[in-house]
Protein backbone atom coordinates (compact mmCIF):
# COMPACT_ATOMS: atom_id res chain seq x y z
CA UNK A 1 64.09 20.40 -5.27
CA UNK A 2 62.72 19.40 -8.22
CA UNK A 3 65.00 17.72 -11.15
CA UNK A 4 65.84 20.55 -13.75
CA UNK A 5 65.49 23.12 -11.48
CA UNK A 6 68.68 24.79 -10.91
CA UNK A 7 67.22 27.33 -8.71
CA UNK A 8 70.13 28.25 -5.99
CA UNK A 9 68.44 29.62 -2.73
CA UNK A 10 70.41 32.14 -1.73
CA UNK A 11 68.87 32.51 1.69
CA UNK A 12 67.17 31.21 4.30
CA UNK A 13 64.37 32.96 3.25
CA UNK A 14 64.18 31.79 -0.13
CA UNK A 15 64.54 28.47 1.15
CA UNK A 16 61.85 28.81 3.34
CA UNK A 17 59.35 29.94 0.36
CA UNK A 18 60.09 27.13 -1.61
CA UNK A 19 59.37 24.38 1.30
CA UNK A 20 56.25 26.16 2.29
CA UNK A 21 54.88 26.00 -1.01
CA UNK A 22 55.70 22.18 -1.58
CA UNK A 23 54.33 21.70 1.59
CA UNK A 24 51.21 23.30 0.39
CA UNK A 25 50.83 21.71 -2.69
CA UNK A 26 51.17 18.34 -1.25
CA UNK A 27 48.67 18.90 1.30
CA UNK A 28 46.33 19.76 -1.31
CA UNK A 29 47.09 16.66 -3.08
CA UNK A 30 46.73 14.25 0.35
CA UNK A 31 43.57 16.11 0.97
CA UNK A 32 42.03 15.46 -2.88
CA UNK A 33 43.30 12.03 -1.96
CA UNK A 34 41.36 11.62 0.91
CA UNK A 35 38.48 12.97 -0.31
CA UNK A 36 38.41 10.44 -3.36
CA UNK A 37 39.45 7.41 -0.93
CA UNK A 38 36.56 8.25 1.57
CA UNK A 39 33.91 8.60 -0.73
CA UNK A 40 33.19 12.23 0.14
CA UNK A 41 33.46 12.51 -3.96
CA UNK A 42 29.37 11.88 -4.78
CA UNK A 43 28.22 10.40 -7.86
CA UNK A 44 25.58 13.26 -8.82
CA UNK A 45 23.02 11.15 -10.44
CA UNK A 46 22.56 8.42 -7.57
CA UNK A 47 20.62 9.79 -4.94
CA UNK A 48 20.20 7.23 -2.67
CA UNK A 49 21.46 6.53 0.83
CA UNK A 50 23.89 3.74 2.17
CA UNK A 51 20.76 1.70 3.23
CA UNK A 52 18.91 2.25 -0.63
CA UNK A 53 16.78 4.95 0.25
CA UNK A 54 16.15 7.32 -2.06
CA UNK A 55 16.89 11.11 -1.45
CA UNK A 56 14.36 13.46 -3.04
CA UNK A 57 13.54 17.34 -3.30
CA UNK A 58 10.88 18.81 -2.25
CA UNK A 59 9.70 19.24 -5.29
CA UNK A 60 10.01 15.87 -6.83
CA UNK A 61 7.93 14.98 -3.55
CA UNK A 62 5.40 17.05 -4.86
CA UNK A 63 5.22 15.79 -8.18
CA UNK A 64 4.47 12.46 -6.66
CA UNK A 65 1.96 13.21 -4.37
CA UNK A 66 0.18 15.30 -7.23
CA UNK A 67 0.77 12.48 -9.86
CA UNK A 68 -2.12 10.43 -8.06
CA UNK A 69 -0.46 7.50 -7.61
CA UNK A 70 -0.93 6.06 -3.84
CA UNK A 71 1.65 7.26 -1.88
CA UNK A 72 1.86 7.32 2.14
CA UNK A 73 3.54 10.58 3.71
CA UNK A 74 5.41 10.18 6.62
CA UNK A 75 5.76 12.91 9.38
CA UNK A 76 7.89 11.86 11.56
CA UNK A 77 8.53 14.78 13.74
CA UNK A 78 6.98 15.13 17.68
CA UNK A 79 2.99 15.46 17.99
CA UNK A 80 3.08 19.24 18.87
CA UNK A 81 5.18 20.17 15.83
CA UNK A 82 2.89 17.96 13.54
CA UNK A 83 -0.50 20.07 14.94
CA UNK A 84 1.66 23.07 14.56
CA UNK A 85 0.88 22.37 10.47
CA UNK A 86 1.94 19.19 8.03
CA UNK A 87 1.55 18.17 4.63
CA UNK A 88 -2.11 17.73 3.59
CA UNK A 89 -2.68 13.76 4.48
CA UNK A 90 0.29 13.32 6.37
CA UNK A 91 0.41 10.51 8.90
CA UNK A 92 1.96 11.09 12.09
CA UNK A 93 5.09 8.26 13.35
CA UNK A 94 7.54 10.33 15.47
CA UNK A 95 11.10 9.29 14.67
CA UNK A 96 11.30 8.38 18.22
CA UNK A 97 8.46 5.47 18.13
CA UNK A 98 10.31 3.84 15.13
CA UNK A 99 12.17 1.05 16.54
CA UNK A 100 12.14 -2.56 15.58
CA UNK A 101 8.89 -3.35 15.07
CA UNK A 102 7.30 -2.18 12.06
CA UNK A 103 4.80 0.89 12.77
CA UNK A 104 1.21 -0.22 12.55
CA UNK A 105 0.18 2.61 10.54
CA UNK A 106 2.05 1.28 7.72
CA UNK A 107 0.91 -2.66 6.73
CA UNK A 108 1.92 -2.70 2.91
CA UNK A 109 5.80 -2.94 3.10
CA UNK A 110 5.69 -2.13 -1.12
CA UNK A 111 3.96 0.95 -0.81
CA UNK A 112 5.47 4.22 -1.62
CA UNK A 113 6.84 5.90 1.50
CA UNK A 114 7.47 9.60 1.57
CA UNK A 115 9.36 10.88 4.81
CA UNK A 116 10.06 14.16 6.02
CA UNK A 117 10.88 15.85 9.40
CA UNK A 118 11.28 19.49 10.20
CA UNK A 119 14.99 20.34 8.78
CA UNK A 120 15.88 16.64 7.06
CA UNK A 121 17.70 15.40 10.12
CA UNK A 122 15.25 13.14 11.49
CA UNK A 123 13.44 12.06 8.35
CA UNK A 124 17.24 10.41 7.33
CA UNK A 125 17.00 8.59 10.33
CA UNK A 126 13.58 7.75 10.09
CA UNK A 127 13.88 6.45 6.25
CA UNK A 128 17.10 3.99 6.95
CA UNK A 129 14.96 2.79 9.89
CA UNK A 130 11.94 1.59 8.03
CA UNK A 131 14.30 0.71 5.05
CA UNK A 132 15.96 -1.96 7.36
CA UNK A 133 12.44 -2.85 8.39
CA UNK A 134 11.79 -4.11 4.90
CA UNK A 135 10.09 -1.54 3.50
CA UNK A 136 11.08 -1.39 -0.67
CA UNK A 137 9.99 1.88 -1.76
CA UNK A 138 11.27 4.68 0.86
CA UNK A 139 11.90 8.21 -0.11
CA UNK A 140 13.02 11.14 2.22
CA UNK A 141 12.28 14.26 1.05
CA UNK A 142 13.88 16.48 4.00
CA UNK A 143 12.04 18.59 5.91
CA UNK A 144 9.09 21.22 6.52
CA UNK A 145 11.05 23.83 5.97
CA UNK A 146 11.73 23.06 2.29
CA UNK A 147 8.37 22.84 1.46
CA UNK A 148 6.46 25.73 -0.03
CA UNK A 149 3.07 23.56 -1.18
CA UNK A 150 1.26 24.65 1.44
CA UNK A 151 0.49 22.68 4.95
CA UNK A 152 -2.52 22.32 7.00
CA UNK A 153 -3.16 22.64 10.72
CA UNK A 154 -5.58 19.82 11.58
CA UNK A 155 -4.78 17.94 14.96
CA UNK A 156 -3.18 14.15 14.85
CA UNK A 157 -5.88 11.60 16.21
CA UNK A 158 -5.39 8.82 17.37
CA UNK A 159 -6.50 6.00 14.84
């Protein structure tokens, strides 16, 4: 018991109460602990990923592919979901073809890179991948199904 409480437990009941809540409230404080220790406590203003790439919305995607600036949009989800409908000017790299060498559909390693994938999964990947590759200026901005701007249905080709 705490020092100044004079509390007398008269049963085993009481008793009981008392320990369960301690217990309680320490868990809670072990868990906040945790939390904090782990780093599952996010700074909300830093949006990047452990490898430096930087996590945008939809949205701010948008903006940037509207602002005119050159920009190089990344699908990297399978062939059949790509003809199924992508963003307007989207190249096609399947997460799965991104290994070690760097994709030959991307030569300028300082161009702005905008990734996405169906659900965000993949495009996470995908980004840390070509961030590790060398690539300064990567951006994944989820998935498909975040993105109400409107797609297009024209089949990849081969290039």
């Amino acid at each position: 018991m705490m020092e100044g409480e004079v509390k007398e437990l008269k049963n085993r009941k009481d008793y009981n109460r008392y320990y369960k809540k301690r217990n309680v409230l320490l868990a809670g404080i072990m868990s906040a602990l945790l939390l904090v220790g782990c780093g599952a406590v996010k700074n909300e203003t830093d949006n990047s990923t452990s490898e430096g790439v930087q996590k945008l919305t939809a949205q701010q995607a948008y903006e940037k592919i509207e602002s005119g600036d050159p920009v190089v949009i990344v699908d990297v989800r399978t062939k059949e979901e790509y003809n199924a409908g992508h963003i307007k000017d989207a190249i096609l790299i399947p997460n799965e073809e991104i290994k070690d060498e760097k994709p030959e559909l991307l030569p300028v390693e300082d161009a702005e890179i905008l990734v996405y994938c169906r659900s965000g999964n993949r495009s996470a990947q995908a980004a840390e991948k070509l961030k590790k590759m060398g690539y300064s200026k990567v951006y994944d901005f989820g998935g498909i199904n975040d993105w109400t701007y409107g797609t297009v249905d024209t089949p990849w080709e081969e290039k």
